[in-house]
PDB file of N, CA and C in Angstrom:
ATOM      1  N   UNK A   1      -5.385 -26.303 -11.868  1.00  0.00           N
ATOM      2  CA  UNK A   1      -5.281 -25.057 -11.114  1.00  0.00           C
ATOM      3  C   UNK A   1      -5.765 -23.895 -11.966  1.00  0.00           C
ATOM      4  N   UNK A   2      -6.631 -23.205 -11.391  1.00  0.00           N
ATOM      5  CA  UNK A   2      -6.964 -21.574 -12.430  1.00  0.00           C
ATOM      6  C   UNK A   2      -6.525 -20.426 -11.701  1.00  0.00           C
ATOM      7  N   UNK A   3      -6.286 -19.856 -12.857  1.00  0.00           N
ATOM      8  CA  UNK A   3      -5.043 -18.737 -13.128  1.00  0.00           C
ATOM      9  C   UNK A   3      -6.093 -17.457 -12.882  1.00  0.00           C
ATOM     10  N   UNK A   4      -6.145 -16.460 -12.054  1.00  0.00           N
ATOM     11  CA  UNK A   4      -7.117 -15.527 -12.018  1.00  0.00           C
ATOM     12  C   UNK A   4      -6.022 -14.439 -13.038  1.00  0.00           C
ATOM     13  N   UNK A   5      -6.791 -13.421 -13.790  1.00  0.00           N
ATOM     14  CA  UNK A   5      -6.247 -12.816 -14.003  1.00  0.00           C
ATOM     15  C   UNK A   5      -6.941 -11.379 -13.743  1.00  0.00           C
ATOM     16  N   UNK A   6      -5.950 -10.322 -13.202  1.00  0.00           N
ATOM     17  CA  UNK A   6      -6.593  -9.120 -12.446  1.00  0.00           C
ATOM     18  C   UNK A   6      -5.700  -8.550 -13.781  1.00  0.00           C
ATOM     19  N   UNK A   7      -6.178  -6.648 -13.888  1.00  0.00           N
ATOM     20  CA  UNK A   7      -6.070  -5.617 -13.803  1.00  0.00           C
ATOM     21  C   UNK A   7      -4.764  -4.726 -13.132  1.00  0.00           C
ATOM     22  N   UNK A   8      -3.667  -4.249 -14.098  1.00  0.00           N
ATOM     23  CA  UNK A   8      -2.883  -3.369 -12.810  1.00  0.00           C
ATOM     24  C   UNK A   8      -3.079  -2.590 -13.525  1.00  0.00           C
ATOM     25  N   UNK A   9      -2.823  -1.488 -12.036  1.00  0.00           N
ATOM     26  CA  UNK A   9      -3.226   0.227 -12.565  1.00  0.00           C
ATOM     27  C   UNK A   9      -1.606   0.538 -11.255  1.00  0.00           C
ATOM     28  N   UNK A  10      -0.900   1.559 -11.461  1.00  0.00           N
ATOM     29  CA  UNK A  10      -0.038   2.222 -11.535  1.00  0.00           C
ATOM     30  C   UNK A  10      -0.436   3.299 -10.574  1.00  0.00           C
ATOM     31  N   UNK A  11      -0.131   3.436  -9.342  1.00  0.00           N
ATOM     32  CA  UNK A  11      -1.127   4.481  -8.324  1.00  0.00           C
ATOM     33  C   UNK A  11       0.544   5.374  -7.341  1.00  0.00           C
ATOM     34  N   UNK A  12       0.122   6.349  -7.203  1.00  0.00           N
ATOM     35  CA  UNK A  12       1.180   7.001  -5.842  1.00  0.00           C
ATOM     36  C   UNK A  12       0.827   6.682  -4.800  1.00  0.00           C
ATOM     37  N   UNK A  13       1.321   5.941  -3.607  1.00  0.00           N
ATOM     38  CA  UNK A  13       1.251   5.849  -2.306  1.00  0.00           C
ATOM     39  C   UNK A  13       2.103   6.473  -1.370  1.00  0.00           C
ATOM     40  N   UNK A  14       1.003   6.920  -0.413  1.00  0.00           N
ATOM     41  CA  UNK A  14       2.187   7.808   0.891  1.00  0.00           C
ATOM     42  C   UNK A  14       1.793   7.407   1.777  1.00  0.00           C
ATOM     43  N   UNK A  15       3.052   6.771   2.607  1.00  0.00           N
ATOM     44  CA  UNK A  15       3.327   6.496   3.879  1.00  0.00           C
ATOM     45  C   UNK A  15       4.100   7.163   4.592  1.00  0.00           C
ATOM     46  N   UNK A  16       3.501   8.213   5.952  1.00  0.00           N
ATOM     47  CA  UNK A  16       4.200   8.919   6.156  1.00  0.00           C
ATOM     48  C   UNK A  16       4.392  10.187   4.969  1.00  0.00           C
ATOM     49  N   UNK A  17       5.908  10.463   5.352  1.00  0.00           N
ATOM     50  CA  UNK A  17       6.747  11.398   4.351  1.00  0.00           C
ATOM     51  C   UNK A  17       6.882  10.689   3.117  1.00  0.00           C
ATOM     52  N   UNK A  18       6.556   9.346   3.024  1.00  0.00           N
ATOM     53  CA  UNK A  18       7.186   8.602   1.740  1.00  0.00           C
ATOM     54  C   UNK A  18       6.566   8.693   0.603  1.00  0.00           C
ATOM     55  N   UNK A  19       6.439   9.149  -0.276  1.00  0.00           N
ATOM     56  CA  UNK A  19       5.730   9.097  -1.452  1.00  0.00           C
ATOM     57  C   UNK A  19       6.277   8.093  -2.545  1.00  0.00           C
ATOM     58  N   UNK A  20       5.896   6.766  -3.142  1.00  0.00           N
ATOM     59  CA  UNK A  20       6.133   6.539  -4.182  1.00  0.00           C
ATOM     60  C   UNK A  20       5.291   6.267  -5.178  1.00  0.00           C
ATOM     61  N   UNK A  21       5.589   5.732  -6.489  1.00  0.00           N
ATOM     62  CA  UNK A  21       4.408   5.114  -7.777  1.00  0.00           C
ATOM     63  C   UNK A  21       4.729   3.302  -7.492  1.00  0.00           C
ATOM     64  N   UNK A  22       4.370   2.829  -7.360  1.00  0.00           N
ATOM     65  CA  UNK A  22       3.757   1.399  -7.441  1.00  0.00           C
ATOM     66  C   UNK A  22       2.557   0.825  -8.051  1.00  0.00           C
ATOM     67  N   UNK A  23       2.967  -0.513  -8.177  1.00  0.00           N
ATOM     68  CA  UNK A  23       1.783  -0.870  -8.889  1.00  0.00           C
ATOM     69  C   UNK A  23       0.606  -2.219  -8.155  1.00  0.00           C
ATOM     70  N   UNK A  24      -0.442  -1.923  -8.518  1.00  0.00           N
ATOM     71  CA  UNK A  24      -1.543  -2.502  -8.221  1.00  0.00           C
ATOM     72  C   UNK A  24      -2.265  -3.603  -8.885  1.00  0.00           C
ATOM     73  N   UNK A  25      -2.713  -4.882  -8.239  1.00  0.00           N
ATOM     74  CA  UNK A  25      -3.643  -5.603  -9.002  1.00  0.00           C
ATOM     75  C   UNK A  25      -4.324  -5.330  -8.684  1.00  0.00           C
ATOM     76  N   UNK A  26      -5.723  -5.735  -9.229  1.00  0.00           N
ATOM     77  CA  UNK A  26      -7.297  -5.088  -8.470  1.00  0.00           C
ATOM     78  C   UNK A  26      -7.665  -6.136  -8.408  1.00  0.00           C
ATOM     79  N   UNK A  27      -8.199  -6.555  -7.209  1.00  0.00           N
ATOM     80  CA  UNK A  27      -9.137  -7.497  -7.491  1.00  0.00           C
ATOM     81  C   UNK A  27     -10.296  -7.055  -6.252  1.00  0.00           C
ATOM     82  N   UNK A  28     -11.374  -8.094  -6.200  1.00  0.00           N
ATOM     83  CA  UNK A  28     -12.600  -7.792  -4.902  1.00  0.00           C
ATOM     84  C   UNK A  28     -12.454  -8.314  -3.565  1.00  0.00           C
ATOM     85  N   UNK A  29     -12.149  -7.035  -2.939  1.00  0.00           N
ATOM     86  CA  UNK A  29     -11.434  -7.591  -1.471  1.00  0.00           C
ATOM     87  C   UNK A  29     -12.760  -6.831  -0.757  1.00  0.00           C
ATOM     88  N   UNK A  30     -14.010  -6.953  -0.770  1.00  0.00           N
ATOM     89  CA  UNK A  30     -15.365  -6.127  -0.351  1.00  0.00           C
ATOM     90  C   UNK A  30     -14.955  -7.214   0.971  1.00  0.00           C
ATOM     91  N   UNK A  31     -14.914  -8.620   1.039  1.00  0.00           N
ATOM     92  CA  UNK A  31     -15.093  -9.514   1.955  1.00  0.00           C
ATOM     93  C   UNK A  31     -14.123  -9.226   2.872  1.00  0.00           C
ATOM     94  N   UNK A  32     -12.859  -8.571   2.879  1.00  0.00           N
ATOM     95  CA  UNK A  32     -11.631  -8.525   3.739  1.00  0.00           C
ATOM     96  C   UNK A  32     -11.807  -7.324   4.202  1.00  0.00           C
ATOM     97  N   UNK A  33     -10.644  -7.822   5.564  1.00  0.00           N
ATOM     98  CA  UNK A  33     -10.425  -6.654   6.585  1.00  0.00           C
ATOM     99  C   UNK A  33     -10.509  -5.184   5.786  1.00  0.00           C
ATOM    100  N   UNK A  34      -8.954  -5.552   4.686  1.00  0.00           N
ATOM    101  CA  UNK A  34      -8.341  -4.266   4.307  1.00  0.00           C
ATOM    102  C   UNK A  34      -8.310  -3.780   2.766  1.00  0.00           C
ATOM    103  N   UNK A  35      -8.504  -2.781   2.461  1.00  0.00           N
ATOM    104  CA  UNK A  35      -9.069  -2.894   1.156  1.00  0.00           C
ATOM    105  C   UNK A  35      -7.528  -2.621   0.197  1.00  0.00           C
ATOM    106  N   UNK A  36      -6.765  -2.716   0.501  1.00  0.00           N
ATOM    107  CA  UNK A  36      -5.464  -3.041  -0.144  1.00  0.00           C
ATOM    108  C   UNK A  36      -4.414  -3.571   0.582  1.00  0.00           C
ATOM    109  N   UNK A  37      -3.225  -4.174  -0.481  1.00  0.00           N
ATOM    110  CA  UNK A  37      -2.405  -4.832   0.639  1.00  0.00           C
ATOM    111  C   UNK A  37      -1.412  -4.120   0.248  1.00  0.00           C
ATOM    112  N   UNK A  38      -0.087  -3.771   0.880  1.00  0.00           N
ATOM    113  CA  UNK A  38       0.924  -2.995   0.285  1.00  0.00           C
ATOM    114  C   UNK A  38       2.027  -3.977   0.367  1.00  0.00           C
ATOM    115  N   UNK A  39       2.259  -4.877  -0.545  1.00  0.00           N
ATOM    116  CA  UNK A  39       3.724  -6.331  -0.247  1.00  0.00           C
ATOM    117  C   UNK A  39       5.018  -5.459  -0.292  1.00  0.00           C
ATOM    118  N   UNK A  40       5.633  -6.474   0.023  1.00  0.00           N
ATOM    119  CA  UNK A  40       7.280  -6.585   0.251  1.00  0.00           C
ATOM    120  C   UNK A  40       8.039  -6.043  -0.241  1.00  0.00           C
ATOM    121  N   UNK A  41       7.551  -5.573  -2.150  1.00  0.00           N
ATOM    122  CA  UNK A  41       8.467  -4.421  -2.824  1.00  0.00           C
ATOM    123  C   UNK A  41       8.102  -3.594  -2.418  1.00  0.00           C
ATOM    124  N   UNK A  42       7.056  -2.660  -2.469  1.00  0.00           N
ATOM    125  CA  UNK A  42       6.887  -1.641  -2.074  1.00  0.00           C
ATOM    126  C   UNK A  42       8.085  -1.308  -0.855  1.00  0.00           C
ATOM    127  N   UNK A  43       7.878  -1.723   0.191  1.00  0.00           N
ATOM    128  CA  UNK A  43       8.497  -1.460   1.488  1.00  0.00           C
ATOM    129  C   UNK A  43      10.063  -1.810   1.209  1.00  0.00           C
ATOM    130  N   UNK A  44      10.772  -2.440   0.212  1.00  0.00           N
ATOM    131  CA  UNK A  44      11.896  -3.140   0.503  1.00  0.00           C
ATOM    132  C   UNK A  44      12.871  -1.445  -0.287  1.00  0.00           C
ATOM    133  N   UNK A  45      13.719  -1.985   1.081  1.00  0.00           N
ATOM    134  CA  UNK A  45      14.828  -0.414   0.636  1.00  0.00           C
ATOM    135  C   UNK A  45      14.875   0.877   1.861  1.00  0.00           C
ATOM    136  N   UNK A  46      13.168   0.819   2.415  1.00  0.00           N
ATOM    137  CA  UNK A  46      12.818   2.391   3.129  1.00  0.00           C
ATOM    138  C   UNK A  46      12.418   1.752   4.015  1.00  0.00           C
ATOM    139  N   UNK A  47      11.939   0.446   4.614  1.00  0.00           N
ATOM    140  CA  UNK A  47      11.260   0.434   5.326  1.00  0.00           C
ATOM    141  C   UNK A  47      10.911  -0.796   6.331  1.00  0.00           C
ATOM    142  N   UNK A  48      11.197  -0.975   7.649  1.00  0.00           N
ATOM    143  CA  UNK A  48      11.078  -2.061   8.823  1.00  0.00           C
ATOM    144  C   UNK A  48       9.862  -2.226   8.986  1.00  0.00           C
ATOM    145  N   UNK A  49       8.797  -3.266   8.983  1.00  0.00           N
ATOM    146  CA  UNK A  49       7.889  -3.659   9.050  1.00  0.00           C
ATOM    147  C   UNK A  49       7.672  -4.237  10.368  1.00  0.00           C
ATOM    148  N   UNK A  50       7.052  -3.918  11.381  1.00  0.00           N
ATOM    149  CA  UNK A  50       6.933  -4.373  13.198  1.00  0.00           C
ATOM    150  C   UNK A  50       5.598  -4.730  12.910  1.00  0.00           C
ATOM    151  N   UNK A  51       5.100  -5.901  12.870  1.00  0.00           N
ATOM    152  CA  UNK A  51       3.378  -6.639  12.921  1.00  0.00           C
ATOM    153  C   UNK A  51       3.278  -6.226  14.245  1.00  0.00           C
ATOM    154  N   UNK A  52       4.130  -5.898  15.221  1.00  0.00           N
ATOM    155  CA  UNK A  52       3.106  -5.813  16.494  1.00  0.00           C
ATOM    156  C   UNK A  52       2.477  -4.574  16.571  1.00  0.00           C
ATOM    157  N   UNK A  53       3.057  -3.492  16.211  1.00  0.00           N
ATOM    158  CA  UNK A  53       2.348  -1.772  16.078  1.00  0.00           C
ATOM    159  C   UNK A  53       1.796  -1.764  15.022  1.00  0.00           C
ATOM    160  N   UNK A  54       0.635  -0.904  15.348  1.00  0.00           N
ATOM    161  CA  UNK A  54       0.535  -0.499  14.312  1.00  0.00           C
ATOM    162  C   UNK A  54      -0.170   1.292  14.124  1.00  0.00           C
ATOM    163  N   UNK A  55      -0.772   2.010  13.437  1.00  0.00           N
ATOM    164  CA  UNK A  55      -0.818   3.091  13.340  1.00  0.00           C
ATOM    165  C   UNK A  55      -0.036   4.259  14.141  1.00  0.00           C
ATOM    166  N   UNK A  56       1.252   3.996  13.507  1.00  0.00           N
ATOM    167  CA  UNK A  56       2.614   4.728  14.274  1.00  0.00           C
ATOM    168  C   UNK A  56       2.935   5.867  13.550  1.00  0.00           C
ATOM    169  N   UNK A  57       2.780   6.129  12.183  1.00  0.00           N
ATOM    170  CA  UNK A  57       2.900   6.805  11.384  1.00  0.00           C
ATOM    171  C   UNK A  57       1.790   7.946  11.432  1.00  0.00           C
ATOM    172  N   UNK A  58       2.258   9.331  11.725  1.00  0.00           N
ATOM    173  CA  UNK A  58       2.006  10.584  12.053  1.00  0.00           C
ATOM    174  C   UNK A  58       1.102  10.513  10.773  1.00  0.00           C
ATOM    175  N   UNK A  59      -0.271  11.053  10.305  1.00  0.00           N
ATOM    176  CA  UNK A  59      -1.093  11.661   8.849  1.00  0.00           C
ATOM    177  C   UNK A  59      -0.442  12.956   8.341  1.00  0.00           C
ATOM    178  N   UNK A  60      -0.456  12.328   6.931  1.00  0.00           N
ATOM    179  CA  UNK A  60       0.495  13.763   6.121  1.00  0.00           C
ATOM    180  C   UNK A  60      -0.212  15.325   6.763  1.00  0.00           C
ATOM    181  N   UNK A  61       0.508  16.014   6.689  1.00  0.00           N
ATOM    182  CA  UNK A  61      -0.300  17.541   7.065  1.00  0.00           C
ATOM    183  C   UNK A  61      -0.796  17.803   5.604  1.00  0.00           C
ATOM    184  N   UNK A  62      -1.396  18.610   5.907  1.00  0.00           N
ATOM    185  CA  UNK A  62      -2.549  19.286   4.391  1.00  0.00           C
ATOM    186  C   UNK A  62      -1.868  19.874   3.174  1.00  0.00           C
ATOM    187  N   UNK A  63       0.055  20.317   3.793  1.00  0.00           N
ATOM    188  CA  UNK A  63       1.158  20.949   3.155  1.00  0.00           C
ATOM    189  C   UNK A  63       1.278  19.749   2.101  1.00  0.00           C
ATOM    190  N   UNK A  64       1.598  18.308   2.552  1.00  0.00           N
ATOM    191  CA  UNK A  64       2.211  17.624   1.803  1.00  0.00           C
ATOM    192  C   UNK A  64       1.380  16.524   0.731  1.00  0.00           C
ATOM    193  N   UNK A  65      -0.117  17.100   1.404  1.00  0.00           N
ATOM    194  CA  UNK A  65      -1.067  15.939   0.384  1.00  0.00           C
ATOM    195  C   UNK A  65      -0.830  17.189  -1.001  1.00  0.00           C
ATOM    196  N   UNK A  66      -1.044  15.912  -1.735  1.00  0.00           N
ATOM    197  CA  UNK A  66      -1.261  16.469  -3.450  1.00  0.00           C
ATOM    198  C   UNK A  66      -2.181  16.211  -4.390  1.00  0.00           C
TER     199      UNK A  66
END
């Protein structure tokens, strides 16, 4: 079995009102839908995950980007 080994870089993500720091592997997702995935820690604590909706979440206003 081979072991890929990626890159983490340390990034702020906002969802919604939510702002946190999480961390990232990098790897080449040019071939996929989505160009990041956001897993299970991230979300675990703040947040219900519904696969059937999706773009439910209002875009930050211009006040709260940084």
């Amino acid at each position: 079995d081979e072991v890929d080994k990626r890159a983490v870089v340390v990034a702020y993500i906002q969802v919604g009102d939510y702002k946190e720091k999480t961390e990232f592997t990098l790897a080449d997702r040019d071939h996929m839908k989505f160009p990041i995935l956001l897993g299970r820690s991230f979300f675990r604590d703040i947040a219900v995950v519904d696969v059937s909706k999706k773009y439910i979440q209002d875009k930050p206003t211009k006040s709260t980007k940084k």
